[in-house]
PDB file of N, CA and C in Angstrom:
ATOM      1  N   UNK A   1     -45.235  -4.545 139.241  1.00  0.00           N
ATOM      2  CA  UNK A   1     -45.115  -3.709 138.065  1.00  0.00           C
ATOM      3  C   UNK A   1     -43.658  -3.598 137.658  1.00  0.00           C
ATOM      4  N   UNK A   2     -43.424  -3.458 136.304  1.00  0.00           N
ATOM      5  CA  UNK A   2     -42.385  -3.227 135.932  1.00  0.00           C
ATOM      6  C   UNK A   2     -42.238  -2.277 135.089  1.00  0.00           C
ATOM      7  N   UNK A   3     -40.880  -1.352 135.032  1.00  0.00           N
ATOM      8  CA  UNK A   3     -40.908  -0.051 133.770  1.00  0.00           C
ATOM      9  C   UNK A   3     -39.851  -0.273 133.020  1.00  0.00           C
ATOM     10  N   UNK A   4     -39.976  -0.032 131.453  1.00  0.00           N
ATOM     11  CA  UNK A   4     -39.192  -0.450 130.389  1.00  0.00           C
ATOM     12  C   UNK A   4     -38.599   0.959 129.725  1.00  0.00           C
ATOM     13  N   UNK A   5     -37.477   1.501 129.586  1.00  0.00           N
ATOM     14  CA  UNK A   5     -37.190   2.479 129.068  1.00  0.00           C
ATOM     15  C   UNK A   5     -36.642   2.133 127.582  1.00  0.00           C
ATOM     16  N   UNK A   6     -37.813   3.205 126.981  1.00  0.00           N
ATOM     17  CA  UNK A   6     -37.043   3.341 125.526  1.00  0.00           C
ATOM     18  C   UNK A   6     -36.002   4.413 124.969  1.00  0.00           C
ATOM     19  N   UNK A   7     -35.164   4.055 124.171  1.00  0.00           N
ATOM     20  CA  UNK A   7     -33.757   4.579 123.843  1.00  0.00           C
ATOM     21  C   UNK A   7     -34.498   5.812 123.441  1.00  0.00           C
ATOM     22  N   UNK A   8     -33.520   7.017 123.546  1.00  0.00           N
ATOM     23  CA  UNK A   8     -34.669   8.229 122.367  1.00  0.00           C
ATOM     24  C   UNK A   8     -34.343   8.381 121.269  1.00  0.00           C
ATOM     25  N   UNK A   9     -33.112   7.681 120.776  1.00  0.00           N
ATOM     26  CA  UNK A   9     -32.810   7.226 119.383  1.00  0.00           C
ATOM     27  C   UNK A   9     -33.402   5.824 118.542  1.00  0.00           C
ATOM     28  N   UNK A  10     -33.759   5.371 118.279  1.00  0.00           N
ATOM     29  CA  UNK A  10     -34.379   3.964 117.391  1.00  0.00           C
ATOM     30  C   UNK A  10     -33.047   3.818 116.586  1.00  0.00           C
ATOM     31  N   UNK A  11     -32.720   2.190 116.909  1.00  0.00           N
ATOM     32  CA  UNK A  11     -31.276   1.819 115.868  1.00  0.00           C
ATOM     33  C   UNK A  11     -30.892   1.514 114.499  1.00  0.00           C
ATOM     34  N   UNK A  12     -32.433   2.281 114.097  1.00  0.00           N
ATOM     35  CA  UNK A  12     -32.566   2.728 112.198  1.00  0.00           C
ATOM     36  C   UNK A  12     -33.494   3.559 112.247  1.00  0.00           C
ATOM     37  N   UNK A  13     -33.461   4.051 110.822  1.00  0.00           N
ATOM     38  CA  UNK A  13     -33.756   4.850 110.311  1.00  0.00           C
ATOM     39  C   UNK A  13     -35.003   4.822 109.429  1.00  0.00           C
ATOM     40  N   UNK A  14     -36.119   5.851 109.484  1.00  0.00           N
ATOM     41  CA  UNK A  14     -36.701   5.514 108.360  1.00  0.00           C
ATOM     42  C   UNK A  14     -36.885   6.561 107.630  1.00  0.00           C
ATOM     43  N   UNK A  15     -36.495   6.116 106.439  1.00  0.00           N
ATOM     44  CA  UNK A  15     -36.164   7.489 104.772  1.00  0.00           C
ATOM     45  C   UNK A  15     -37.678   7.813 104.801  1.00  0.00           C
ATOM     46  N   UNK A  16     -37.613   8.902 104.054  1.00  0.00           N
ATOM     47  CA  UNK A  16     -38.520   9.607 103.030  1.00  0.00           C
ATOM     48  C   UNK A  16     -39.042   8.369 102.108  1.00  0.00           C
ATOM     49  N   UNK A  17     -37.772   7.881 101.362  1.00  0.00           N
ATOM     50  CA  UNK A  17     -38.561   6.809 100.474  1.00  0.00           C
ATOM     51  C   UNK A  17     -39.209   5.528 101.104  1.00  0.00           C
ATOM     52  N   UNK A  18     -38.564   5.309 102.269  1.00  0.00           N
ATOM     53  CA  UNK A  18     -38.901   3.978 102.830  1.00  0.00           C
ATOM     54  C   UNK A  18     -40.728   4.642 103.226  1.00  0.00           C
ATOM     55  N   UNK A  19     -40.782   6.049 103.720  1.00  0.00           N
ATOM     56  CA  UNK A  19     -42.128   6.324 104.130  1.00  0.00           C
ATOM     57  C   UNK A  19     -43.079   6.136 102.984  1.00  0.00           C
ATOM     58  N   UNK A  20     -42.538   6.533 102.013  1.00  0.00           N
ATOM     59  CA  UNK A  20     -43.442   6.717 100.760  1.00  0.00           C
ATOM     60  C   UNK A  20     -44.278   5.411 100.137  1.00  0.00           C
ATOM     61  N   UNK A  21     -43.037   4.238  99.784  1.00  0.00           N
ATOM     62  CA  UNK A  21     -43.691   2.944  99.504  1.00  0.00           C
ATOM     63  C   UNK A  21     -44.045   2.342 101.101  1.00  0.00           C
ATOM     64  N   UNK A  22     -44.156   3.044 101.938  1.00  0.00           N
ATOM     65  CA  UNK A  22     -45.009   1.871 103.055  1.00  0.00           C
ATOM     66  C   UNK A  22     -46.109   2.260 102.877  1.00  0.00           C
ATOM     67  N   UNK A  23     -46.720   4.021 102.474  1.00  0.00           N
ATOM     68  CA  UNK A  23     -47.695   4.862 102.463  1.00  0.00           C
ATOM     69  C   UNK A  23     -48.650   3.943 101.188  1.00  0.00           C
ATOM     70  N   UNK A  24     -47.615   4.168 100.138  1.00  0.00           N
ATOM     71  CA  UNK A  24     -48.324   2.954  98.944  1.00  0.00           C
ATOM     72  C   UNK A  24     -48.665   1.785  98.914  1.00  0.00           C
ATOM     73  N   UNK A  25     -48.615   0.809  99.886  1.00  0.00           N
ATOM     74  CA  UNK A  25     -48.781  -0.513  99.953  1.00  0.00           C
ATOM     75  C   UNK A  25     -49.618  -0.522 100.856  1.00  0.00           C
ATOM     76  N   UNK A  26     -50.157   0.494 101.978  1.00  0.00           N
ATOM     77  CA  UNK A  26     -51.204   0.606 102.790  1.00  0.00           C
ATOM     78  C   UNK A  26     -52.491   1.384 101.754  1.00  0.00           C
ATOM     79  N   UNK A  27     -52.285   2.863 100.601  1.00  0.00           N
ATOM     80  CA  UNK A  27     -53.694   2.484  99.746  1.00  0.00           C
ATOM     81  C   UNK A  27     -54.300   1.456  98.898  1.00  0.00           C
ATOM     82  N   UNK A  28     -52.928   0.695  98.185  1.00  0.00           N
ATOM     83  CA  UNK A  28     -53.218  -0.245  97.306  1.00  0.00           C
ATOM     84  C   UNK A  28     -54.187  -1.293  97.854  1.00  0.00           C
ATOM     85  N   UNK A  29     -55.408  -1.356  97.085  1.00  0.00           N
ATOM     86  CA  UNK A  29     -56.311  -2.255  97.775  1.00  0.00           C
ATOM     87  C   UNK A  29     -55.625  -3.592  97.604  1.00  0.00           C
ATOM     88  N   UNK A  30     -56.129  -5.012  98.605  1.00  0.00           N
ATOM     89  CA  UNK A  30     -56.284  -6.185  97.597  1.00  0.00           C
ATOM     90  C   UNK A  30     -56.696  -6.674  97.084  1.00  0.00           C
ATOM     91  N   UNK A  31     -56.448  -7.358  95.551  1.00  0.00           N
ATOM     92  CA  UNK A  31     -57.196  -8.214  94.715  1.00  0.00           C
ATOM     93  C   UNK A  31     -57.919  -9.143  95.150  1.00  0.00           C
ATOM     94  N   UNK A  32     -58.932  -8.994  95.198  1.00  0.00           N
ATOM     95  CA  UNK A  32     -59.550 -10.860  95.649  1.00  0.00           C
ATOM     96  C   UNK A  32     -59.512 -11.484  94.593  1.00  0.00           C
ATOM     97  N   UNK A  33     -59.516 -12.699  94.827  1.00  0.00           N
ATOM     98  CA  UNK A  33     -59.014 -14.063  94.574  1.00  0.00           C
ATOM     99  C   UNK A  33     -59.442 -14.153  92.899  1.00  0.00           C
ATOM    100  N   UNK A  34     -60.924 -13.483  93.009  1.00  0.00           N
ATOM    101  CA  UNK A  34     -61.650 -13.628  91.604  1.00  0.00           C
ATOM    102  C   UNK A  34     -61.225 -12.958  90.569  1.00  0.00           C
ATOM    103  N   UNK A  35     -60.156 -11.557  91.194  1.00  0.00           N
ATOM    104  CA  UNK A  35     -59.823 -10.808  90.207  1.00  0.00           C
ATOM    105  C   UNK A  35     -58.572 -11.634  89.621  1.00  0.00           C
ATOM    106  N   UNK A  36     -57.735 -11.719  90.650  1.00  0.00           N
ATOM    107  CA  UNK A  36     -56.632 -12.340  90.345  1.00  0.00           C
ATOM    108  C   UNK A  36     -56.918 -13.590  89.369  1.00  0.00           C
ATOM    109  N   UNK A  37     -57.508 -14.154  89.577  1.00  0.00           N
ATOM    110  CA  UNK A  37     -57.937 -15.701  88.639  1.00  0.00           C
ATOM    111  C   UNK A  37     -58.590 -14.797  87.258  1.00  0.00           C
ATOM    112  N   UNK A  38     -59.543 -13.759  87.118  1.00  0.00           N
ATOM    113  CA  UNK A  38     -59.844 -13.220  86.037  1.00  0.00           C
ATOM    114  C   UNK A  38     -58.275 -12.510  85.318  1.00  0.00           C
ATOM    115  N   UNK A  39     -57.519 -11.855  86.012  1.00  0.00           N
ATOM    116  CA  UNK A  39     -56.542 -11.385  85.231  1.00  0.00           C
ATOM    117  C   UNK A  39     -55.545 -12.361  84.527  1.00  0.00           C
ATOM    118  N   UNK A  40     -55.321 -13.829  85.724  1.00  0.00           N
ATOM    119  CA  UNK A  40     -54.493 -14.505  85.032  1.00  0.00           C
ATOM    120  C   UNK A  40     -54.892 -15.569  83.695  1.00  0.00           C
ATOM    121  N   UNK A  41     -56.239 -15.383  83.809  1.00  0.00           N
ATOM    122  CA  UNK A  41     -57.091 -15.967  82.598  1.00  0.00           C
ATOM    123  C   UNK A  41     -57.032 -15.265  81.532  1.00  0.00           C
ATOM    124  N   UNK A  42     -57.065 -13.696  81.565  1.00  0.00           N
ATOM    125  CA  UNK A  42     -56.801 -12.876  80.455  1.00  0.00           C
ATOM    126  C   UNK A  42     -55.555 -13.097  79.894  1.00  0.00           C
ATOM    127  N   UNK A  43     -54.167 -13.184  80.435  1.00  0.00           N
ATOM    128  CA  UNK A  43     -52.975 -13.779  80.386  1.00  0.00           C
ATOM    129  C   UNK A  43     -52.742 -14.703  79.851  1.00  0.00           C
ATOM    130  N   UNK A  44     -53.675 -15.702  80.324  1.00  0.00           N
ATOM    131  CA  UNK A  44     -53.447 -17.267  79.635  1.00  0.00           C
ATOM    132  C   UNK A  44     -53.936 -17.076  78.228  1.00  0.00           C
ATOM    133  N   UNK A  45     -54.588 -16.596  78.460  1.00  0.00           N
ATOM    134  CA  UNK A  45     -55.773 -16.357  77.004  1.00  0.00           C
ATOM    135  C   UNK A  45     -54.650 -15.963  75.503  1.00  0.00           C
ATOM    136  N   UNK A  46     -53.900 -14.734  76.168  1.00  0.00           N
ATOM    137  CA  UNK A  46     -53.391 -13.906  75.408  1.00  0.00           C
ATOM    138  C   UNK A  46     -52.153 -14.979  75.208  1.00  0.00           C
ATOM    139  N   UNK A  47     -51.487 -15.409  75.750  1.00  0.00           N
ATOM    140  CA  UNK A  47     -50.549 -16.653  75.635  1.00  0.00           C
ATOM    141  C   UNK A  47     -50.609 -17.486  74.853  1.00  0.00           C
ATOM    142  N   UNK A  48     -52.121 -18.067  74.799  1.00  0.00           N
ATOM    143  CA  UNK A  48     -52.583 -19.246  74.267  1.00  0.00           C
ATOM    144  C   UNK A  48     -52.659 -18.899  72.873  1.00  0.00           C
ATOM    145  N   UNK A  49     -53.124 -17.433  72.676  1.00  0.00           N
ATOM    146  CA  UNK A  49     -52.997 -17.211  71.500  1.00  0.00           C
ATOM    147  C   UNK A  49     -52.343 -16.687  70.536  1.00  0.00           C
ATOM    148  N   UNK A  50     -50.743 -15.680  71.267  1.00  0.00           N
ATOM    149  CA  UNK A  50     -49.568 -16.008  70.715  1.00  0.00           C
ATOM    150  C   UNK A  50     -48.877 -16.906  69.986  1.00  0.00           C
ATOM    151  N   UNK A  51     -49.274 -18.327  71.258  1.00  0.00           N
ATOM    152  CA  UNK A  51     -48.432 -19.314  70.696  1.00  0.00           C
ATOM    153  C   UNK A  51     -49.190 -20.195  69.736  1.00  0.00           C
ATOM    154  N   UNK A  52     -50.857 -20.271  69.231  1.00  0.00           N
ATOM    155  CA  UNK A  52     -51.389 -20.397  67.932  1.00  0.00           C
ATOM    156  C   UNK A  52     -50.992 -20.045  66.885  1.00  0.00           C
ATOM    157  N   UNK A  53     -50.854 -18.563  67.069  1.00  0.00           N
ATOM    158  CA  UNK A  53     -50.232 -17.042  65.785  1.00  0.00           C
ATOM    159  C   UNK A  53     -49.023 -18.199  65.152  1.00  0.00           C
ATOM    160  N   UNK A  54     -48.287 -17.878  66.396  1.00  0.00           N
ATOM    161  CA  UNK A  54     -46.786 -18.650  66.005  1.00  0.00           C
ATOM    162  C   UNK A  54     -46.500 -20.134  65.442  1.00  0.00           C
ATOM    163  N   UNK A  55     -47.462 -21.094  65.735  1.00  0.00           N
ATOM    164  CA  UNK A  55     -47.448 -22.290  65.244  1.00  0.00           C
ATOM    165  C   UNK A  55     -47.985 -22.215  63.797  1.00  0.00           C
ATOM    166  N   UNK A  56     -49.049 -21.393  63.806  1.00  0.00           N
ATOM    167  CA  UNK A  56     -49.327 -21.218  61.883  1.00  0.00           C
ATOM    168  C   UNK A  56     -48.568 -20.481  60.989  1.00  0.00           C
ATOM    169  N   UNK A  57     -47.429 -19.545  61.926  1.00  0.00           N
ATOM    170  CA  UNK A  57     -46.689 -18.671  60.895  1.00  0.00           C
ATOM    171  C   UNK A  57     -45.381 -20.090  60.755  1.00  0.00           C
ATOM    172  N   UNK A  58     -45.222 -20.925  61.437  1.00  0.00           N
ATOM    173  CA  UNK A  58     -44.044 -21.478  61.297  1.00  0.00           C
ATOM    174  C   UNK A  58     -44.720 -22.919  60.481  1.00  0.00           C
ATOM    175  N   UNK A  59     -46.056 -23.537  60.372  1.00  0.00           N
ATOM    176  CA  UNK A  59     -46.498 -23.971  59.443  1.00  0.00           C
ATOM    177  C   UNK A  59     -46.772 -23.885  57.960  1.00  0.00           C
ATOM    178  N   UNK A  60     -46.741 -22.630  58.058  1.00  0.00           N
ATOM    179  CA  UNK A  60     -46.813 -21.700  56.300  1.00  0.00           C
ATOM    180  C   UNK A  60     -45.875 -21.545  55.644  1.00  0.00           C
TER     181      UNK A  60
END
C-alpha cells in the first residue's frame, strides 16, 4: 500500500465566474446531429436567398 498526501491549498483557483459558466455548459443540453444539420439548413437556406435578393437587385 501506498499513501498520497494532498496539499490543503490547490495551485489555482476557481472564481465565481469560472463556477458559473462550468454550471452552464453542464445544463446546456446537446444538439444531436439532426438538429444541428436542420439549423444549418435553415442558414443555408437564408443565405441562399440573400444572395438571390442581391443578384436581382444588382441585375435591375
Amino acid at each position: 500500500m501506498f499513501h498520497v498526501d494532498f496539499p490543503d491549498v490547490l495551485p489555482f483557483t476557481v472564481t465565481t465566474n469560472d463556477r458559473s459558466r462550468m454550471k452552464q455548459q453542464t445544463q446546456r443540453k446537446p444538439l444531436d446531429e439532426r438538429e444541428k444539420l436542420r439549423q444549418f439548413r435553415e442558414l443555408d437556406d437564408a443565405f441562399a436567398e440573400a444572395l438571390r435578393a442581391r443578384v436581382r437587385q444588382i441585375e435591375a
